[in-house]
C-alpha atoms as a PDB file:
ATOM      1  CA  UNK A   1      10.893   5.282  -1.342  1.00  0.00           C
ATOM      2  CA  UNK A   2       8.254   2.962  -2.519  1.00  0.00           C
ATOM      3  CA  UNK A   3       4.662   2.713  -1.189  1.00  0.00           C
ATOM      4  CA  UNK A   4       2.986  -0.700  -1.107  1.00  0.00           C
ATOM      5  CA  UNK A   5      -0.581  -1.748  -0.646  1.00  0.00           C
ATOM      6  CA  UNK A   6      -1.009  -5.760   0.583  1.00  0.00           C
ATOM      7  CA  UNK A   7      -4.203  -7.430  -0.984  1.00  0.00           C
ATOM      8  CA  UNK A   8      -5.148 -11.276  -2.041  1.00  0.00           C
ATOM      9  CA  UNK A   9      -5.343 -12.650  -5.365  1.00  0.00           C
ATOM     10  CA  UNK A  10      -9.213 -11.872  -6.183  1.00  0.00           C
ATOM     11  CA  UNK A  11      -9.014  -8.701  -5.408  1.00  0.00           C
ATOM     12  CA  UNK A  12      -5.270  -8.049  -7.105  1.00  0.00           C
ATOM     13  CA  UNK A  13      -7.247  -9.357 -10.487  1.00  0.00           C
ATOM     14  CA  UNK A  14      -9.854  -6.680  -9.759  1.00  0.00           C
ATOM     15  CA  UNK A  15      -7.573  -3.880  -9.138  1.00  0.00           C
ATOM     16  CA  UNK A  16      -5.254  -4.501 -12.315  1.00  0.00           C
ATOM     17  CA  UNK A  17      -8.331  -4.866 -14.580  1.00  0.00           C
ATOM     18  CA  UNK A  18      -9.842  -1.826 -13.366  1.00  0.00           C
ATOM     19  CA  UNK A  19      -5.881  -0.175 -13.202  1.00  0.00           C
ATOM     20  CA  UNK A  20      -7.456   1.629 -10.163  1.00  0.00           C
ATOM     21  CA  UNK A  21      -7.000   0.843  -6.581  1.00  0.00           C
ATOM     22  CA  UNK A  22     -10.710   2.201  -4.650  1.00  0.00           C
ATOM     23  CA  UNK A  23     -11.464   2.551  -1.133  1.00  0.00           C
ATOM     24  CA  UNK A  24     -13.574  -0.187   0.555  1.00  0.00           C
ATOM     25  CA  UNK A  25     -16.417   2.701   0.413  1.00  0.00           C
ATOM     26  CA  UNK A  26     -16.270   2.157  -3.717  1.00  0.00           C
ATOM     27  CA  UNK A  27     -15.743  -1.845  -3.415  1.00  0.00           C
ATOM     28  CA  UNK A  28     -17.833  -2.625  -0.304  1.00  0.00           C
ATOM     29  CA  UNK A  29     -14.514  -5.012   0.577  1.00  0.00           C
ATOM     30  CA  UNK A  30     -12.625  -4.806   3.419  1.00  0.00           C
ATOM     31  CA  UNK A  31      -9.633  -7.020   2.457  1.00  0.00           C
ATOM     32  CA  UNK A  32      -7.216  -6.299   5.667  1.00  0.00           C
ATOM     33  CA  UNK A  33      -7.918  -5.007   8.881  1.00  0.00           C
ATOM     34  CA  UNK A  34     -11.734  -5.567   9.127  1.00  0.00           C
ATOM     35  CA  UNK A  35     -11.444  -5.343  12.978  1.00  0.00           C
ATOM     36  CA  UNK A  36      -9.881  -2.095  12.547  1.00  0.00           C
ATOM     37  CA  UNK A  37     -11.355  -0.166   9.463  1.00  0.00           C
ATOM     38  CA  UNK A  38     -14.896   0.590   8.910  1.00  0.00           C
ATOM     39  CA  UNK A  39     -16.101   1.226   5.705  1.00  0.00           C
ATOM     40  CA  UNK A  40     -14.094   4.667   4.400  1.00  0.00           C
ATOM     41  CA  UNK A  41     -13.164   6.395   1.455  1.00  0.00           C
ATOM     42  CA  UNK A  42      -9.609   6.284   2.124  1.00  0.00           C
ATOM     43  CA  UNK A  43      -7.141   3.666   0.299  1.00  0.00           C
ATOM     44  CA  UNK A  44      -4.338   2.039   2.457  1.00  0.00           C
ATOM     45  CA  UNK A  45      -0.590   2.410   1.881  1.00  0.00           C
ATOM     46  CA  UNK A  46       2.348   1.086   3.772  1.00  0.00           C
ATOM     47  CA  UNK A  47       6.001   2.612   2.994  1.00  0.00           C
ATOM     48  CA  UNK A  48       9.405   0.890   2.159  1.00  0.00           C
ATOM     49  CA  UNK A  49      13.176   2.003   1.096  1.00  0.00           C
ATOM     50  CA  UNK A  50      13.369  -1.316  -1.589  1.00  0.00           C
ATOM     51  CA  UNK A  51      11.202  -3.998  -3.570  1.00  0.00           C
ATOM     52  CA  UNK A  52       9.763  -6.953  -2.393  1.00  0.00           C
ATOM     53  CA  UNK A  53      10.915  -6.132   1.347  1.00  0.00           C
ATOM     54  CA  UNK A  54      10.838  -9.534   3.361  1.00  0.00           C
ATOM     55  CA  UNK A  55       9.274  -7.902   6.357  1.00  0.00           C
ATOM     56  CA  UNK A  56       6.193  -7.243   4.252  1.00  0.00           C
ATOM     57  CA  UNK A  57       3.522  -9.771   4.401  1.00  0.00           C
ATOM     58  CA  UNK A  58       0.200 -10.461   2.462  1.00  0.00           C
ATOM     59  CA  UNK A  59      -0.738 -12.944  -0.218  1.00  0.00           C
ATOM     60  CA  UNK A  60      -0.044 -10.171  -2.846  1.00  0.00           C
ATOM     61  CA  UNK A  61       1.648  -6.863  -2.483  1.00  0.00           C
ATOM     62  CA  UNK A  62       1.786  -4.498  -4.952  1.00  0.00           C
ATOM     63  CA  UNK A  63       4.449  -2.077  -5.019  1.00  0.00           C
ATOM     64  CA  UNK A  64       4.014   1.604  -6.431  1.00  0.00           C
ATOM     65  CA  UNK A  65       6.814   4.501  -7.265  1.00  0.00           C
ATOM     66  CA  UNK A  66       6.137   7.494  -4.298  1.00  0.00           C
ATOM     67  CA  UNK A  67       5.159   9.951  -7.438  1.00  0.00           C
ATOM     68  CA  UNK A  68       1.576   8.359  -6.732  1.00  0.00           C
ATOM     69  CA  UNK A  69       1.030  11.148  -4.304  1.00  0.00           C
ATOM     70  CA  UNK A  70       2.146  13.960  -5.641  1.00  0.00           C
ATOM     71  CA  UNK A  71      -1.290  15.379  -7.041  1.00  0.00           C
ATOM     72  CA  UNK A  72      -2.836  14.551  -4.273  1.00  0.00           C
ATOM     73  CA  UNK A  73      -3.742  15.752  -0.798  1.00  0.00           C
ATOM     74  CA  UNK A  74      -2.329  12.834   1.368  1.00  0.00           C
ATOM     75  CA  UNK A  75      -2.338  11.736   5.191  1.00  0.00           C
ATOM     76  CA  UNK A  76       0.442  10.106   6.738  1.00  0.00           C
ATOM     77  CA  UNK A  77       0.063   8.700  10.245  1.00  0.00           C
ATOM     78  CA  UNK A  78       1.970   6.297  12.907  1.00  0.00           C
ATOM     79  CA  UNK A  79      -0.045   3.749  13.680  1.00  0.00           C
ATOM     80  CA  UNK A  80      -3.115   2.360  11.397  1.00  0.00           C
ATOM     81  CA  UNK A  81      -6.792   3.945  11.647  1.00  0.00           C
ATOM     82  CA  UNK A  82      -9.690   4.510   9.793  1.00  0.00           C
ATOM     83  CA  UNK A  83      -9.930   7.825  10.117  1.00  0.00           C
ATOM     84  CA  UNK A  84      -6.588   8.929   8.733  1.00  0.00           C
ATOM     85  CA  UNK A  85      -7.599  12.422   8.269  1.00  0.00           C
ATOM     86  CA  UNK A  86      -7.635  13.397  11.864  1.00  0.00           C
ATOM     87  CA  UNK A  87      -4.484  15.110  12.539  1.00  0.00           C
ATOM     88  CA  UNK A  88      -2.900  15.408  15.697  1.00  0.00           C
ATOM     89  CA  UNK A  89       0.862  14.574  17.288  1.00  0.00           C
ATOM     90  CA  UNK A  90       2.291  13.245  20.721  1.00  0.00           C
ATOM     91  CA  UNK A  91       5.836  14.358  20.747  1.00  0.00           C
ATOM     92  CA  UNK A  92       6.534  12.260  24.206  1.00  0.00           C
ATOM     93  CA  UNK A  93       5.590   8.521  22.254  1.00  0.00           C
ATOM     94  CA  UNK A  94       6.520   9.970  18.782  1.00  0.00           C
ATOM     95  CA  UNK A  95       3.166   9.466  17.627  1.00  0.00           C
ATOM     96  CA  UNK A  96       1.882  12.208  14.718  1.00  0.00           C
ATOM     97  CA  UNK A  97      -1.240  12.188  12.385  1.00  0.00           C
ATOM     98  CA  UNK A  98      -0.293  14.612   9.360  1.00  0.00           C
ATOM     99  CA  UNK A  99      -2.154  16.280   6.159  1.00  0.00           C
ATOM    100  CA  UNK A 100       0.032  17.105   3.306  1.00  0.00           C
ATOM    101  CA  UNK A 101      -1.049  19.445  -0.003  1.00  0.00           C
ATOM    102  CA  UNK A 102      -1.085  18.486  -3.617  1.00  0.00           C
ATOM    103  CA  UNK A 103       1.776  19.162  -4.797  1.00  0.00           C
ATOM    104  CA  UNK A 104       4.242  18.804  -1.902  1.00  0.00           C
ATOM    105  CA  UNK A 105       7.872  18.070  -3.196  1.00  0.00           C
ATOM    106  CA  UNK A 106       9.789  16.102  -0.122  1.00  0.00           C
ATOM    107  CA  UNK A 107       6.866  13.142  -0.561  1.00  0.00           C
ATOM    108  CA  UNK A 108      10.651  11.021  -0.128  1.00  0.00           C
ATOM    109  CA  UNK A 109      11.321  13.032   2.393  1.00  0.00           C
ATOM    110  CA  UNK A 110       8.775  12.321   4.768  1.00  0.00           C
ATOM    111  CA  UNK A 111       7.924   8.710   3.720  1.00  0.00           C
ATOM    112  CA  UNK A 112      11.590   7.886   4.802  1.00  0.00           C
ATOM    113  CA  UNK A 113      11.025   9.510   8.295  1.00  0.00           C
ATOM    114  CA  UNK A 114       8.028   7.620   8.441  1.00  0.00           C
ATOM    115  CA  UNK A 115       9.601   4.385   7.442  1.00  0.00           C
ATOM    116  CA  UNK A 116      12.430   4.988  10.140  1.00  0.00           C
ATOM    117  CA  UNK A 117       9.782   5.503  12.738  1.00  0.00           C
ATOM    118  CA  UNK A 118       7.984   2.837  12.332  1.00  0.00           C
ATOM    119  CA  UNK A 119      11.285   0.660  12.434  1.00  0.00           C
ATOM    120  CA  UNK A 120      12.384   1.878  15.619  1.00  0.00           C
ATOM    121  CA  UNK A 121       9.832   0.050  17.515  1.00  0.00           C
ATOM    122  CA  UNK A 122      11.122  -2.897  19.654  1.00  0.00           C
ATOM    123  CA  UNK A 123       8.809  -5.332  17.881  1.00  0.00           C
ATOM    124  CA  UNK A 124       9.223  -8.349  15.335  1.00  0.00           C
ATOM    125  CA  UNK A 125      10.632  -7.276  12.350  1.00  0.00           C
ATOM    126  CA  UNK A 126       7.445  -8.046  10.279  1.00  0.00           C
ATOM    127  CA  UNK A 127       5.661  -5.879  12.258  1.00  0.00           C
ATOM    128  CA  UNK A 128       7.089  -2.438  11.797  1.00  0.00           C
ATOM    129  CA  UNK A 129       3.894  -1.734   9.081  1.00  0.00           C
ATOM    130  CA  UNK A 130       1.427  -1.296  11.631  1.00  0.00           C
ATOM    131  CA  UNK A 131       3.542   1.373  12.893  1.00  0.00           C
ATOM    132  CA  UNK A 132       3.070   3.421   9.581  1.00  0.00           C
ATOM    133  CA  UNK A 133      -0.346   4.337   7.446  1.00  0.00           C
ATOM    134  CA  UNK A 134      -0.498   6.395   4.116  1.00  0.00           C
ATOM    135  CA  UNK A 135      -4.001   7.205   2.713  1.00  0.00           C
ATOM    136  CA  UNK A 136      -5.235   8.831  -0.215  1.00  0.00           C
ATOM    137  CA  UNK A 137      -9.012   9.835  -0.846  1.00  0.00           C
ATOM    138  CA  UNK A 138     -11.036   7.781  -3.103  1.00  0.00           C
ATOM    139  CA  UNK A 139      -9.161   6.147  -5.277  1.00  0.00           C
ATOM    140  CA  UNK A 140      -5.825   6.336  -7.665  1.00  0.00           C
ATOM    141  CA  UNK A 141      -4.863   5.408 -11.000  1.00  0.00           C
ATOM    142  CA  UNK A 142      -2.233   2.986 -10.555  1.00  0.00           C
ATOM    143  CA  UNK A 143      -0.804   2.223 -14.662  1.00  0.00           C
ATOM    144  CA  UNK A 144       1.791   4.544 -14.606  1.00  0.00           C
ATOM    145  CA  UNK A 145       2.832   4.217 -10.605  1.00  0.00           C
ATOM    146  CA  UNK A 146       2.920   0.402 -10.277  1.00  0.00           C
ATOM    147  CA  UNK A 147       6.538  -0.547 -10.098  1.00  0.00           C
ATOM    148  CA  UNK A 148       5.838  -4.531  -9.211  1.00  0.00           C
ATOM    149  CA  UNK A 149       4.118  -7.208  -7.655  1.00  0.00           C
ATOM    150  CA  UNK A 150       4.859  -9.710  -5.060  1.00  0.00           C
ATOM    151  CA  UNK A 151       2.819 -13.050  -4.774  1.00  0.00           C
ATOM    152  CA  UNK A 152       3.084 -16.052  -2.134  1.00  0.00           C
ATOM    153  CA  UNK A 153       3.347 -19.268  -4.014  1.00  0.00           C
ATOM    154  CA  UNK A 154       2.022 -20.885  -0.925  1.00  0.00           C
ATOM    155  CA  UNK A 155      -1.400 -19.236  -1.802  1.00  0.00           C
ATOM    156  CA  UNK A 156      -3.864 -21.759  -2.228  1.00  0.00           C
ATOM    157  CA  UNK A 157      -5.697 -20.550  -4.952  1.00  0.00           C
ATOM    158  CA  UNK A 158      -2.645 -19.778  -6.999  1.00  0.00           C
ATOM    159  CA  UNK A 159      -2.583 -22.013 -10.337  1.00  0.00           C
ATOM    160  CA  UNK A 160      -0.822 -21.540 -13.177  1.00  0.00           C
ATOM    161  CA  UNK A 161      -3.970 -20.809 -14.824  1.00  0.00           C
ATOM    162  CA  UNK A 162      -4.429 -17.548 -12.719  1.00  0.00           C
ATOM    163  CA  UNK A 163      -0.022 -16.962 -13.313  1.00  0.00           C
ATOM    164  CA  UNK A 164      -0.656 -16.601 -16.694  1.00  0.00           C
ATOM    165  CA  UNK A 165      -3.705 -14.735 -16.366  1.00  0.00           C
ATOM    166  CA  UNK A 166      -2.247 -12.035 -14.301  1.00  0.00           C
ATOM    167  CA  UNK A 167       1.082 -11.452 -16.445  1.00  0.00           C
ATOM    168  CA  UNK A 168      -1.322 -11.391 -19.414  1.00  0.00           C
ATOM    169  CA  UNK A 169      -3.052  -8.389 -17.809  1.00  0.00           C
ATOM    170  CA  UNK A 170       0.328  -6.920 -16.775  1.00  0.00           C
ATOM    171  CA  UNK A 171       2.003  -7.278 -20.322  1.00  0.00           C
ATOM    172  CA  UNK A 172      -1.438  -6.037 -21.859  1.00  0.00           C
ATOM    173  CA  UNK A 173      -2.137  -2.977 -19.485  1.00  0.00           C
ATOM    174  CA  UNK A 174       1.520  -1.990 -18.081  1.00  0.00           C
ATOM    175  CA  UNK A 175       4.992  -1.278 -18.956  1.00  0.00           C
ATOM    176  CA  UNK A 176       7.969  -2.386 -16.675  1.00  0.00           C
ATOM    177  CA  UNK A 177       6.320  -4.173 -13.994  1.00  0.00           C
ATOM    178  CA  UNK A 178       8.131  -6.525 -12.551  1.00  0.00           C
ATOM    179  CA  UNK A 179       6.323 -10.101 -11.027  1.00  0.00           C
ATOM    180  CA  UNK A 180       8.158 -11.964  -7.908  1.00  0.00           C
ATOM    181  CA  UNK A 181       6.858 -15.683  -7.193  1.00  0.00           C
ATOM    182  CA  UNK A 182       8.008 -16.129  -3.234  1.00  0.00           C
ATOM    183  CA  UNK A 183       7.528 -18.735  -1.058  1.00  0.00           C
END
């Protein structure tokens, strides 16, 4: 399972120079969701099964292996919030807010169960995401977790000024990630 984290093309610059992703708390920007989220110290995942998953939208996403969470205390939950870290569960509508320890080994496990829930849901296909949340305190490394990165051409600040810029950081600062132009 992969875990991906949608963001816009300043911010994606930002986030592989600093090869950290930070909460909104540390950057003072709330990128998606600012009717939802208030300013936390949690960051914002999404789940998938595969790379560069047509369902998923945002001008960039990046994509990052699950390993990400395994030294960390993590909070999975079905449906977004800004306060991830309140746990609770609703067995009639399926609904669950979870904690889960450093260290936990079935991080696949439960990402998958989380991705299948949030499928389930009689909605447009696209929208399956807001049926899933994964947060981390803080902030993470991301060199050694980012897998790849997917980025709309139809973006209108997208030149090949800023392409070239943004494999340049990605051959300088990280090995193996792979770059998908969509439309």
């Amino acid at each position: 399972m992969f875990l991906f984290h949608a963001t816009d093309l300043e911010n994606l610059l930002n986030i592989l120079n600093d090869t950290e992703l930070k909460s909104n708390k540390l950057t003072k920007i709330v990128n998606y969701g600012d009717q939802l989220y208030d300013t936390n110290g949690y960051v914002y995942f999404g789940t998938c099964p595969e790379l560069f998953n047509k369902k998923i939208s945002g001008s960039c996403v990046l994509y990052f292996n699950s390993d990400l969470l395994y030294n960390r205390k993590f909070y999975l939950c079905t449906h977004w919030t800004s306060h991830p870290n309140e746990i609770f569960e609703n067995k009639p509508e399926n609904k669950y807010g979870r904690e889960y320890p450093r260290y936990f080994d079935k991080i696949n496990v439960v990402l998958k169960k989380l991705y299948k829930n949030s499928t389930d849901k009689p909605v447009k296909a696209s929208a399956f995401k807001v049926f899933q949340q994964v947060a981390i305190k803080n902030k993470c490394n991301i060199k050694n977790n980012l897998v790849a990165i997917c980025i709309k051409k139809t973006n209108k600040f997208l030149s090949l000024k800023l392409i070239n810029k943004i494999k340049k950081i990605i051959n300088d600062k990280y090995l193996n990630v792979e770059i998908k132009f969509i439309k």
